[in-house]
C-alpha atoms as a PDB file:
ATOM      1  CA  UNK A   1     118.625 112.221  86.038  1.00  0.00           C
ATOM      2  CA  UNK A   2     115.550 109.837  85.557  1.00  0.00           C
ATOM      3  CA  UNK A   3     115.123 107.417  87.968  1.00  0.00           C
ATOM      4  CA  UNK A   4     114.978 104.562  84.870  1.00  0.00           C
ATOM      5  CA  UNK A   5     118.164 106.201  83.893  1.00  0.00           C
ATOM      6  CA  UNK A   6     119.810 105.815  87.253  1.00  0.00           C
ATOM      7  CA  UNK A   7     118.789 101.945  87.697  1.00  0.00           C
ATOM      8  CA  UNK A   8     120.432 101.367  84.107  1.00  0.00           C
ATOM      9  CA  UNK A   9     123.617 102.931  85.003  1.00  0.00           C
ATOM     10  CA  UNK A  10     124.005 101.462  88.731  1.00  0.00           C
ATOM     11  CA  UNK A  11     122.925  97.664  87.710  1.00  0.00           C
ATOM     12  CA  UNK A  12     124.786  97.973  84.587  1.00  0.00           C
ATOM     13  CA  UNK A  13     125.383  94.345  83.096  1.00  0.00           C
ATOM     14  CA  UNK A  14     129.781  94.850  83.487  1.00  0.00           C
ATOM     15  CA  UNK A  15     129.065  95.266  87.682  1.00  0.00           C
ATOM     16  CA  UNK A  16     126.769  92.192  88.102  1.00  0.00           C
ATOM     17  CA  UNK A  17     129.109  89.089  87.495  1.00  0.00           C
ATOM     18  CA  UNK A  18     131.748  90.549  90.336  1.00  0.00           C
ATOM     19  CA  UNK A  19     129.154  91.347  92.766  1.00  0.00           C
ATOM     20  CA  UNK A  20     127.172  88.173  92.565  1.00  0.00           C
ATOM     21  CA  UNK A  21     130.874  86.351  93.380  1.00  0.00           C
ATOM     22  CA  UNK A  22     131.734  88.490  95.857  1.00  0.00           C
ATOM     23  CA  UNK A  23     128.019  88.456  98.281  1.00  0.00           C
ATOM     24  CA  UNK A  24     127.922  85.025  97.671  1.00  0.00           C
ATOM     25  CA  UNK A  25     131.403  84.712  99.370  1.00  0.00           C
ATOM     26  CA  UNK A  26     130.495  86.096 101.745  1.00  0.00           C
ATOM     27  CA  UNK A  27     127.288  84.791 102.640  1.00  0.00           C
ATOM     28  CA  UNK A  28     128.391  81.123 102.332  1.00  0.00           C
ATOM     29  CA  UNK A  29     128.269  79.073 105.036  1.00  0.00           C
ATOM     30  CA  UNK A  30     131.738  77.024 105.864  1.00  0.00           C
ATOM     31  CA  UNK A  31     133.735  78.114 102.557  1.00  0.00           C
ATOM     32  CA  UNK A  32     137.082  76.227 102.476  1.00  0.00           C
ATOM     33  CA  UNK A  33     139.141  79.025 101.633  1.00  0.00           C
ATOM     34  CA  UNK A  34     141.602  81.305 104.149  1.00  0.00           C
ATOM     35  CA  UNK A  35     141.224  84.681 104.099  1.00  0.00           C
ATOM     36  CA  UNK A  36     144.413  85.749 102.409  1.00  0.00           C
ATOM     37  CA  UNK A  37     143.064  84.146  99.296  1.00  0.00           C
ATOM     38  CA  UNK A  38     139.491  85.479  99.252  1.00  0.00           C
ATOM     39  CA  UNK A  39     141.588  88.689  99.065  1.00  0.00           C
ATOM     40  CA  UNK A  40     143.141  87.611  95.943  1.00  0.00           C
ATOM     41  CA  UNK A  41     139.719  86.272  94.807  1.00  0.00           C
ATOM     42  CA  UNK A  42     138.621  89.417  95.252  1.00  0.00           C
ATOM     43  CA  UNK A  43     141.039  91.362  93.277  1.00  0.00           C
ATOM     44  CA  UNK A  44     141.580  89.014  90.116  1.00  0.00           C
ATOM     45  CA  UNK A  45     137.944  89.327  89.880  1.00  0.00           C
ATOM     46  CA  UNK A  46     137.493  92.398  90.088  1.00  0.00           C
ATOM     47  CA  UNK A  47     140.220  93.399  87.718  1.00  0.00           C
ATOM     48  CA  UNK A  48     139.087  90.880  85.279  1.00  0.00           C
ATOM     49  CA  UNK A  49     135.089  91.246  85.274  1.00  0.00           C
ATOM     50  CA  UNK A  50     134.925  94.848  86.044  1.00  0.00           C
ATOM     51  CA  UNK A  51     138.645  96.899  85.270  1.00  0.00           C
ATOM     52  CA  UNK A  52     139.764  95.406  82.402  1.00  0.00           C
ATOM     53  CA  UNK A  53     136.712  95.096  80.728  1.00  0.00           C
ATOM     54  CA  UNK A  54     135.865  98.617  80.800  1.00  0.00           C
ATOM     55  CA  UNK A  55     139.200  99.919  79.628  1.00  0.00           C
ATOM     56  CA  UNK A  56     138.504  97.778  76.854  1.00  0.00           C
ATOM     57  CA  UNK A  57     135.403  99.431  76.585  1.00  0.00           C
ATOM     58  CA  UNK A  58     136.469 102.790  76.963  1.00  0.00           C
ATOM     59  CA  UNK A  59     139.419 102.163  74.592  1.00  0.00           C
ATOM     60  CA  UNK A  60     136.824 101.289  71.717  1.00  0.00           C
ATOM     61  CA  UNK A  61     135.049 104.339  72.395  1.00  0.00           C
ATOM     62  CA  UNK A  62     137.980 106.176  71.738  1.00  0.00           C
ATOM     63  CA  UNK A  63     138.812 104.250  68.326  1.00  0.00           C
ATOM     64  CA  UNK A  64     135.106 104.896  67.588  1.00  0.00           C
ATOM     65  CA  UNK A  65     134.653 101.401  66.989  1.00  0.00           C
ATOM     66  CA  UNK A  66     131.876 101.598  70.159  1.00  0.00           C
ATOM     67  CA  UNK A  67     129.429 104.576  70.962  1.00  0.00           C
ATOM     68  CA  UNK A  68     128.382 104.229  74.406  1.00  0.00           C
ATOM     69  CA  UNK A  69     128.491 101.790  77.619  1.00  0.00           C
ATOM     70  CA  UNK A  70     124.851 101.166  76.212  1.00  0.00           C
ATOM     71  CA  UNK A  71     126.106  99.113  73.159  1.00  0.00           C
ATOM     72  CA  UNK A  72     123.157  99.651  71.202  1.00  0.00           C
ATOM     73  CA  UNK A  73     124.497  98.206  67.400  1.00  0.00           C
ATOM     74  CA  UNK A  74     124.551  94.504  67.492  1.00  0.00           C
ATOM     75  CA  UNK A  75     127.965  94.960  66.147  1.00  0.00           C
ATOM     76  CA  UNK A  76     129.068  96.672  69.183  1.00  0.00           C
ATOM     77  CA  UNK A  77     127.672  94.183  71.467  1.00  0.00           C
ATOM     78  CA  UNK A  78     129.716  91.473  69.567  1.00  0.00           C
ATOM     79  CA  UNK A  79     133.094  92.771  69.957  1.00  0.00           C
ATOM     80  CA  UNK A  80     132.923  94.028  73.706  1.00  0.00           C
ATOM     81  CA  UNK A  81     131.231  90.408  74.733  1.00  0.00           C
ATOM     82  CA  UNK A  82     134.118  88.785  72.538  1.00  0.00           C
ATOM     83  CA  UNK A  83     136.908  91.085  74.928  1.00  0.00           C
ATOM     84  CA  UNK A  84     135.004  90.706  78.121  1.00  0.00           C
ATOM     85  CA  UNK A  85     134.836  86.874  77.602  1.00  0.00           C
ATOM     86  CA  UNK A  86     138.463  86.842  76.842  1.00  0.00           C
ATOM     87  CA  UNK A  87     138.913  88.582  80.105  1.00  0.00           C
ATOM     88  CA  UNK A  88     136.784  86.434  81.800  1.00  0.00           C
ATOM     89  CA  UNK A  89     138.709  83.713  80.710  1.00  0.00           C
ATOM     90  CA  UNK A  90     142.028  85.207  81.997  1.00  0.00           C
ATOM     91  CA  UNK A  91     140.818  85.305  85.387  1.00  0.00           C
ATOM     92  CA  UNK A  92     139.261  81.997  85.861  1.00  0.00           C
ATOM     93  CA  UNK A  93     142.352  80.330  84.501  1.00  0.00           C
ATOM     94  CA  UNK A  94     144.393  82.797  87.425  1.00  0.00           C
ATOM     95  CA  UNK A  95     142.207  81.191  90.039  1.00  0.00           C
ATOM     96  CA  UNK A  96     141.041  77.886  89.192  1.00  0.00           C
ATOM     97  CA  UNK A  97     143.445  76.593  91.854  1.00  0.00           C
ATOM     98  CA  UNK A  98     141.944  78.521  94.494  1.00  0.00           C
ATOM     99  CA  UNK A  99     138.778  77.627  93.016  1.00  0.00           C
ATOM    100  CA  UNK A 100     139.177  74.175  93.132  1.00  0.00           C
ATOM    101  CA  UNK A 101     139.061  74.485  96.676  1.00  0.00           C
ATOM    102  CA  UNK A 102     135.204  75.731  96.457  1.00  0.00           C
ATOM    103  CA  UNK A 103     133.273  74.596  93.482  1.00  0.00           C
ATOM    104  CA  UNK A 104     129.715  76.477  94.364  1.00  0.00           C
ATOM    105  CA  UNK A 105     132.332  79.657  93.419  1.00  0.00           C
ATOM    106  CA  UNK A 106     133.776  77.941  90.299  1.00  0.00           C
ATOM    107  CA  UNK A 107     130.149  77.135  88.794  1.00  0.00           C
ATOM    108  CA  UNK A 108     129.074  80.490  89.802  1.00  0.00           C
ATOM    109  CA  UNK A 109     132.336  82.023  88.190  1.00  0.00           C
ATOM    110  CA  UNK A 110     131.668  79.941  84.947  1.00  0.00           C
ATOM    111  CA  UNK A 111     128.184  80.326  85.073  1.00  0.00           C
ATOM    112  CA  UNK A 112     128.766  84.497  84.342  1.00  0.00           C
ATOM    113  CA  UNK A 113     131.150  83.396  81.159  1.00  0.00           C
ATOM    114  CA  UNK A 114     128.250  80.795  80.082  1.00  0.00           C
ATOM    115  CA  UNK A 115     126.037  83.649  80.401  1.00  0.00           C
ATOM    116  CA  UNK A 116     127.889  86.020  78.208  1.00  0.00           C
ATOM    117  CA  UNK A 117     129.077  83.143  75.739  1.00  0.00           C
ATOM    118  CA  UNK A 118     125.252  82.705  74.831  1.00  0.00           C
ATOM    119  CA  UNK A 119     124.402  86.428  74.922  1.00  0.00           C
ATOM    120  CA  UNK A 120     126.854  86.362  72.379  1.00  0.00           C
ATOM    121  CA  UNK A 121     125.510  83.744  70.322  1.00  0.00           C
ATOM    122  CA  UNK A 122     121.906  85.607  70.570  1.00  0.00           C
ATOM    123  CA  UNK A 123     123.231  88.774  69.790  1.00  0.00           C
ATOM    124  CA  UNK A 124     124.523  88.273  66.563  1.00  0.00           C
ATOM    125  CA  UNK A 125     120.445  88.143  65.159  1.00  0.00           C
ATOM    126  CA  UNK A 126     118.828  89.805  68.459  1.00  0.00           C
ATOM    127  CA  UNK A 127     119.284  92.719  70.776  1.00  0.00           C
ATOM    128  CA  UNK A 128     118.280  90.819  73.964  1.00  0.00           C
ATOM    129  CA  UNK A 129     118.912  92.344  76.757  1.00  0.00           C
ATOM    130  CA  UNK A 130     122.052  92.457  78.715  1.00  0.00           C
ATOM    131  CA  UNK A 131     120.847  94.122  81.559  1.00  0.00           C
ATOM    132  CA  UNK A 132     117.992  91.540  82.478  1.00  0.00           C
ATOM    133  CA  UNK A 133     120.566  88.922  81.686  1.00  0.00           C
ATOM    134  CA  UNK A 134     123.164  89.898  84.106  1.00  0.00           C
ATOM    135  CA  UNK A 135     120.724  90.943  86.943  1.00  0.00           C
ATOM    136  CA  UNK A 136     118.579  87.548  86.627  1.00  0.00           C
ATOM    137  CA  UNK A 137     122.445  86.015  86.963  1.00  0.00           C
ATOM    138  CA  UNK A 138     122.375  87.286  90.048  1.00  0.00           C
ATOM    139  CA  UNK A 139     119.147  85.902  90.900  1.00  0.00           C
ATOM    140  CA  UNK A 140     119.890  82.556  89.398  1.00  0.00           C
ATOM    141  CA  UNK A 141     122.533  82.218  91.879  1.00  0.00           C
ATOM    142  CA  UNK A 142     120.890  83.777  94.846  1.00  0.00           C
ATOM    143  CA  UNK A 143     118.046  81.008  94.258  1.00  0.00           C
ATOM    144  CA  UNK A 144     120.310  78.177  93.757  1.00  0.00           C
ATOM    145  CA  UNK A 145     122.328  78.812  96.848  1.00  0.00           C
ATOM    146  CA  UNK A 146     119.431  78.947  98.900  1.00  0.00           C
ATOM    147  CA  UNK A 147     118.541  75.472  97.695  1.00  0.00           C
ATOM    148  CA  UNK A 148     121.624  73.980  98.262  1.00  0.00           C
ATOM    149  CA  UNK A 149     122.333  75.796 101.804  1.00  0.00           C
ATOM    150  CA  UNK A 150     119.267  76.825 102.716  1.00  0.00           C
ATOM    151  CA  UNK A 151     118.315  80.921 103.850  1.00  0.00           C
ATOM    152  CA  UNK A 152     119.387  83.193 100.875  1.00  0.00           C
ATOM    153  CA  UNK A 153     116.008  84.372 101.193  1.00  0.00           C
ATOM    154  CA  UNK A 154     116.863  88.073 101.583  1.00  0.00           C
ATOM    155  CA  UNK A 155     119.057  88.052  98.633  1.00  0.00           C
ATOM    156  CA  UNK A 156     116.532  86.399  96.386  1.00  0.00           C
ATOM    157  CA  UNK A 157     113.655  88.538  97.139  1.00  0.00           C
ATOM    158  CA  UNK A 158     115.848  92.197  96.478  1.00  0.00           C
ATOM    159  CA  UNK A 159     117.376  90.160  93.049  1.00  0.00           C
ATOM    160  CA  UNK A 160     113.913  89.765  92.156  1.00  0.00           C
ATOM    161  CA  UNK A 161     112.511  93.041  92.771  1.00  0.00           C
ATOM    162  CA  UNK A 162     115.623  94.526  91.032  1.00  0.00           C
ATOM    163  CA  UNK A 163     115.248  92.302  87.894  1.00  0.00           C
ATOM    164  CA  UNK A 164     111.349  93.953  87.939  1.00  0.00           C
ATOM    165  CA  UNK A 165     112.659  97.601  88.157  1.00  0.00           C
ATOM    166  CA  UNK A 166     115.224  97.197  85.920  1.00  0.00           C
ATOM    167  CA  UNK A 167     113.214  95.426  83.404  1.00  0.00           C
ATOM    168  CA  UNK A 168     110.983  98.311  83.848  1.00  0.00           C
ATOM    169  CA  UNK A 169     113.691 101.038  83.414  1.00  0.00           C
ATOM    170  CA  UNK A 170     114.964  99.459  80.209  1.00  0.00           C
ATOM    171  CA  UNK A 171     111.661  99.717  78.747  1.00  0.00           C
ATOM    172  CA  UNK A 172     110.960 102.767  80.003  1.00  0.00           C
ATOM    173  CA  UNK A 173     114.046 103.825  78.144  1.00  0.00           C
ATOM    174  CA  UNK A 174     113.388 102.403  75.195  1.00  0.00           C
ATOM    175  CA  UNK A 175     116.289 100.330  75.231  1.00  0.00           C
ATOM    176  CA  UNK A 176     114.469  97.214  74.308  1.00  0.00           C
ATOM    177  CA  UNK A 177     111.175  95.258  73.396  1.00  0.00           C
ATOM    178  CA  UNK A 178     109.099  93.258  76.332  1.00  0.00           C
ATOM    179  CA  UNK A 179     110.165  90.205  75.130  1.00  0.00           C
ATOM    180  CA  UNK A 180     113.838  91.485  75.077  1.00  0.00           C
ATOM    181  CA  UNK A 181     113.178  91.895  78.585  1.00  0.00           C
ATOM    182  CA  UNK A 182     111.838  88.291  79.518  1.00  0.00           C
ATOM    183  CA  UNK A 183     113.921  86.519  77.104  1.00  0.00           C
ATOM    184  CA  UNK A 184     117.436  88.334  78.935  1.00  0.00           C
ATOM    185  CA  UNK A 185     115.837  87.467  82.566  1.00  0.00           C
ATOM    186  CA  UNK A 186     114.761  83.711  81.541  1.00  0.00           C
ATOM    187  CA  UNK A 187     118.154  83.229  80.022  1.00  0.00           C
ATOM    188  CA  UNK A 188     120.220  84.488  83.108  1.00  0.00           C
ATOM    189  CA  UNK A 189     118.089  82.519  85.827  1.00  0.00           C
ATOM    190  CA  UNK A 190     117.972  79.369  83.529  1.00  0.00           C
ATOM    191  CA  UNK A 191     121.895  79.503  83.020  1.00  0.00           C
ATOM    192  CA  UNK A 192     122.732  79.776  86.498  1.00  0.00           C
ATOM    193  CA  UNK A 193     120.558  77.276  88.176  1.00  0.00           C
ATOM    194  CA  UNK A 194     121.727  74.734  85.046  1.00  0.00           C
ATOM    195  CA  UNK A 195     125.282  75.659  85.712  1.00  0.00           C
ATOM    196  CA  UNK A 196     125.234  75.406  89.507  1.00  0.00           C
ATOM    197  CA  UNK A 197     122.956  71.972  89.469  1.00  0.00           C
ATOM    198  CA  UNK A 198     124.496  70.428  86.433  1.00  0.00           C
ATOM    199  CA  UNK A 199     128.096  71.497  86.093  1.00  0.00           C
END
Protein backbone atom coordinates (compact mmCIF):
# COMPACT_ATOMS: atom_id res chain seq x y z
CA UNK A 1 0.00 0.00 0.00
CA UNK A 2 1.29 3.62 -0.80
CA UNK A 3 2.23 5.52 1.91
CA UNK A 4 -0.35 8.54 0.51
CA UNK A 5 -2.79 5.75 0.48
CA UNK A 6 -2.22 4.74 4.06
CA UNK A 7 -2.42 8.49 5.51
CA UNK A 8 -5.91 8.77 3.59
CA UNK A 9 -7.30 5.74 5.10
CA UNK A 10 -5.91 6.22 8.85
CA UNK A 11 -6.89 10.17 9.07
CA UNK A 12 -9.99 9.51 7.27
CA UNK A 13 -12.45 12.58 7.79
CA UNK A 14 -15.38 9.95 9.86
CA UNK A 15 -12.29 9.27 12.73
CA UNK A 16 -11.30 12.95 13.28
CA UNK A 17 -14.39 14.59 15.07
CA UNK A 18 -14.28 11.60 17.94
CA UNK A 19 -10.68 11.78 18.42
CA UNK A 20 -10.30 15.50 18.64
CA UNK A 21 -13.20 15.14 21.67
CA UNK A 22 -11.75 12.49 23.18
CA UNK A 23 -7.56 13.93 23.49
CA UNK A 24 -8.93 17.02 24.33
CA UNK A 25 -10.67 15.33 27.36
CA UNK A 26 -8.18 14.20 28.31
CA UNK A 27 -5.66 16.73 28.13
CA UNK A 28 -7.83 19.40 29.84
CA UNK A 29 -6.83 20.79 32.77
CA UNK A 30 -9.62 20.74 35.79
CA UNK A 31 -12.69 19.37 33.59
CA UNK A 32 -15.85 19.38 35.77
CA UNK A 33 -17.00 16.11 34.89
CA UNK A 34 -16.69 12.56 37.09
CA UNK A 35 -15.36 9.85 35.53
CA UNK A 36 -18.40 7.65 35.17
CA UNK A 37 -19.68 10.19 32.71
CA UNK A 38 -16.59 10.78 30.56
CA UNK A 39 -17.27 7.03 30.05
CA UNK A 40 -20.58 7.71 28.67
CA UNK A 41 -19.07 10.70 26.78
CA UNK A 42 -16.99 8.45 25.39
CA UNK A 43 -19.34 5.93 24.10
CA UNK A 44 -22.31 8.19 22.75
CA UNK A 45 -19.60 9.72 20.82
CA UNK A 46 -18.17 7.27 19.55
CA UNK A 47 -21.27 5.47 18.47
CA UNK A 48 -22.62 8.57 17.01
CA UNK A 49 -19.50 10.19 15.09
CA UNK A 50 -17.79 7.05 14.19
CA UNK A 51 -20.39 3.61 14.40
CA UNK A 52 -23.36 4.81 13.20
CA UNK A 53 -22.12 6.83 10.62
CA UNK A 54 -20.32 4.20 8.90
CA UNK A 55 -23.10 1.65 8.92
CA UNK A 56 -24.85 4.28 7.24
CA UNK A 57 -22.14 4.40 4.99
CA UNK A 58 -21.66 0.93 4.42
CA UNK A 59 -25.45 0.42 4.08
CA UNK A 60 -25.43 2.89 0.97
CA UNK A 61 -22.73 1.02 -0.49
CA UNK A 62 -24.74 -1.87 -0.45
CA UNK A 63 -27.94 -0.07 -2.05
CA UNK A 64 -25.37 1.29 -4.54
CA UNK A 65 -26.48 4.61 -3.83
CA UNK A 66 -22.49 5.28 -2.60
CA UNK A 67 -19.25 3.77 -4.23
CA UNK A 68 -16.58 4.02 -1.80
CA UNK A 69 -15.59 5.55 1.80
CA UNK A 70 -13.85 8.07 -0.69
CA UNK A 71 -17.20 9.72 -1.76
CA UNK A 72 -15.94 11.00 -4.86
CA UNK A 73 -19.60 12.21 -6.73
CA UNK A 74 -20.75 15.35 -5.15
CA UNK A 75 -23.96 13.52 -4.90
CA UNK A 76 -22.50 11.03 -2.66
CA UNK A 77 -20.92 13.48 -0.45
CA UNK A 78 -24.41 15.12 0.02
CA UNK A 79 -26.33 12.31 1.31
CA UNK A 80 -23.64 10.71 3.74
CA UNK A 81 -22.92 14.48 5.26
CA UNK A 82 -26.87 14.83 5.43
CA UNK A 83 -26.87 11.12 7.66
CA UNK A 84 -23.72 11.85 9.53
CA UNK A 85 -25.11 15.31 10.57
CA UNK A 86 -28.29 13.70 11.59
CA UNK A 87 -26.20 11.47 13.71
CA UNK A 88 -24.30 14.07 14.98
CA UNK A 89 -27.24 15.65 16.05
CA UNK A 90 -28.53 12.56 17.96
CA UNK A 91 -25.63 12.51 20.10
CA UNK A 92 -25.23 16.04 21.11
CA UNK A 93 -28.87 16.19 22.06
CA UNK A 94 -27.95 12.61 24.32
CA UNK A 95 -25.30 14.63 26.09
CA UNK A 96 -25.96 18.17 26.21
CA UNK A 97 -26.65 17.69 29.93
CA UNK A 98 -23.39 16.34 30.61
CA UNK A 99 -22.13 18.88 28.38
CA UNK A 100 -23.46 21.64 30.03
CA UNK A 101 -21.23 20.86 32.69
CA UNK A 102 -18.06 21.69 30.31
CA UNK A 103 -18.67 24.08 27.52
CA UNK A 104 -14.89 24.04 25.89
CA UNK A 105 -16.40 20.19 25.03
CA UNK A 106 -19.83 21.47 23.85
CA UNK A 107 -18.21 24.16 21.36
CA UNK A 108 -15.76 21.63 20.35
CA UNK A 109 -18.66 18.99 19.89
CA UNK A 110 -20.68 21.63 17.83
CA UNK A 111 -17.86 22.96 16.23
CA UNK A 112 -17.40 19.21 14.23
CA UNK A 113 -21.38 19.51 13.18
CA UNK A 114 -20.64 23.33 12.07
CA UNK A 115 -17.88 21.89 10.20
CA UNK A 116 -19.79 19.31 8.31
CA UNK A 117 -23.02 21.61 8.01
CA UNK A 118 -20.80 23.98 5.76
CA UNK A 119 -18.92 21.18 3.97
CA UNK A 120 -22.26 20.45 3.04
CA UNK A 121 -23.26 23.69 1.84
CA UNK A 122 -19.81 23.79 -0.30
CA UNK A 123 -20.25 20.55 -1.61
CA UNK A 124 -23.24 20.87 -3.42
CA UNK A 125 -21.02 23.19 -6.30
CA UNK A 126 -17.37 22.01 -5.04
CA UNK A 127 -15.46 18.91 -4.15
CA UNK A 128 -13.47 20.52 -1.28
CA UNK A 129 -11.85 18.45 0.63
CA UNK A 130 -13.06 16.52 3.55
CA UNK A 131 -9.99 15.21 4.63
CA UNK A 132 -8.12 18.67 5.13
CA UNK A 133 -11.35 19.80 6.69
CA UNK A 134 -11.60 17.31 9.39
CA UNK A 135 -7.80 17.14 10.17
CA UNK A 136 -7.44 21.15 10.32
CA UNK A 137 -10.65 20.54 12.92
CA UNK A 138 -8.42 18.99 14.85
CA UNK A 139 -5.93 21.60 14.65
CA UNK A 140 -8.42 24.36 15.12
CA UNK A 141 -9.09 22.98 18.41
CA UNK A 142 -5.65 21.95 19.44
CA UNK A 143 -4.72 25.81 18.81
CA UNK A 144 -7.61 27.23 20.55
CA UNK A 145 -7.15 25.21 23.67
CA UNK A 146 -3.74 26.16 23.97
CA UNK A 147 -4.87 29.78 24.00
CA UNK A 148 -7.34 29.48 26.42
CA UNK A 149 -5.26 27.00 28.85
CA UNK A 150 -2.10 27.45 27.81
CA UNK A 151 0.57 24.21 26.66
CA UNK A 152 -1.23 22.21 23.84
CA UNK A 153 1.88 22.79 22.12
CA UNK A 154 2.63 19.13 21.34
CA UNK A 155 -0.73 18.56 19.95
CA UNK A 156 -0.64 21.56 17.69
CA UNK A 157 2.64 20.99 16.16
CA UNK A 158 1.76 16.89 15.14
CA UNK A 159 -2.01 18.45 13.89
CA UNK A 160 -0.04 20.61 11.79
CA UNK A 161 2.41 18.38 10.35
CA UNK A 162 -0.47 15.87 9.75
CA UNK A 163 -2.70 18.47 7.95
CA UNK A 164 0.79 18.93 5.60
CA UNK A 165 1.09 15.12 4.89
CA UNK A 166 -2.26 14.59 4.40
CA UNK A 167 -2.76 17.49 2.20
CA UNK A 168 0.09 16.02 0.41
CA UNK A 169 -1.33 12.43 0.18
CA UNK A 170 -4.64 13.69 -1.20
CA UNK A 171 -2.91 15.30 -3.94
CA UNK A 172 -0.69 12.81 -4.46
CA UNK A 173 -3.75 10.71 -5.01
CA UNK A 174 -5.40 12.72 -7.09
CA UNK A 175 -8.23 13.10 -4.95
CA UNK A 176 -8.37 16.81 -5.25
CA UNK A 177 -7.03 20.23 -6.66
CA UNK A 178 -4.41 22.48 -4.43
CA UNK A 179 -6.87 24.79 -3.70
CA UNK A 180 -9.27 21.92 -2.62
CA UNK A 181 -6.62 21.32 -0.27
CA UNK A 182 -6.22 24.92 1.33
CA UNK A 183 -9.74 25.82 1.02
CA UNK A 184 -10.76 22.26 3.33
CA UNK A 185 -7.74 23.20 5.88
CA UNK A 186 -8.71 27.12 6.08
CA UNK A 187 -12.29 26.13 6.56
CA UNK A 188 -11.67 23.55 9.45
CA UNK A 189 -9.13 25.84 11.47
CA UNK A 190 -11.36 28.98 10.83
CA UNK A 191 -14.57 27.04 12.12
CA UNK A 192 -13.11 25.85 15.17
CA UNK A 193 -11.29 28.78 16.54
CA UNK A 194 -14.78 30.90 15.57
CA UNK A 195 -16.79 28.28 17.31
CA UNK A 196 -14.65 27.91 20.44
CA UNK A 197 -14.04 31.97 20.77
CA UNK A 198 -17.44 33.04 19.63
CA UNK A 199 -20.01 30.43 20.53
Amino acid sequence: MKLSRFFSIILHPIFIPFLTLYISILKLPNILILNYQIKIIFLIAFLFTIFFPLINIFFFILLKKVKTLELELLSERLLVLCCTIIWFVIGFFLLKDILFYSPILKRIYLGSIFIMSLAMIVSKKWKISLHMIGISGACGTFISLGLLYGGFQDLIITSILLSGVLGYSRLKENAHSPQQIYAGFIMGICTMLFTIFYL
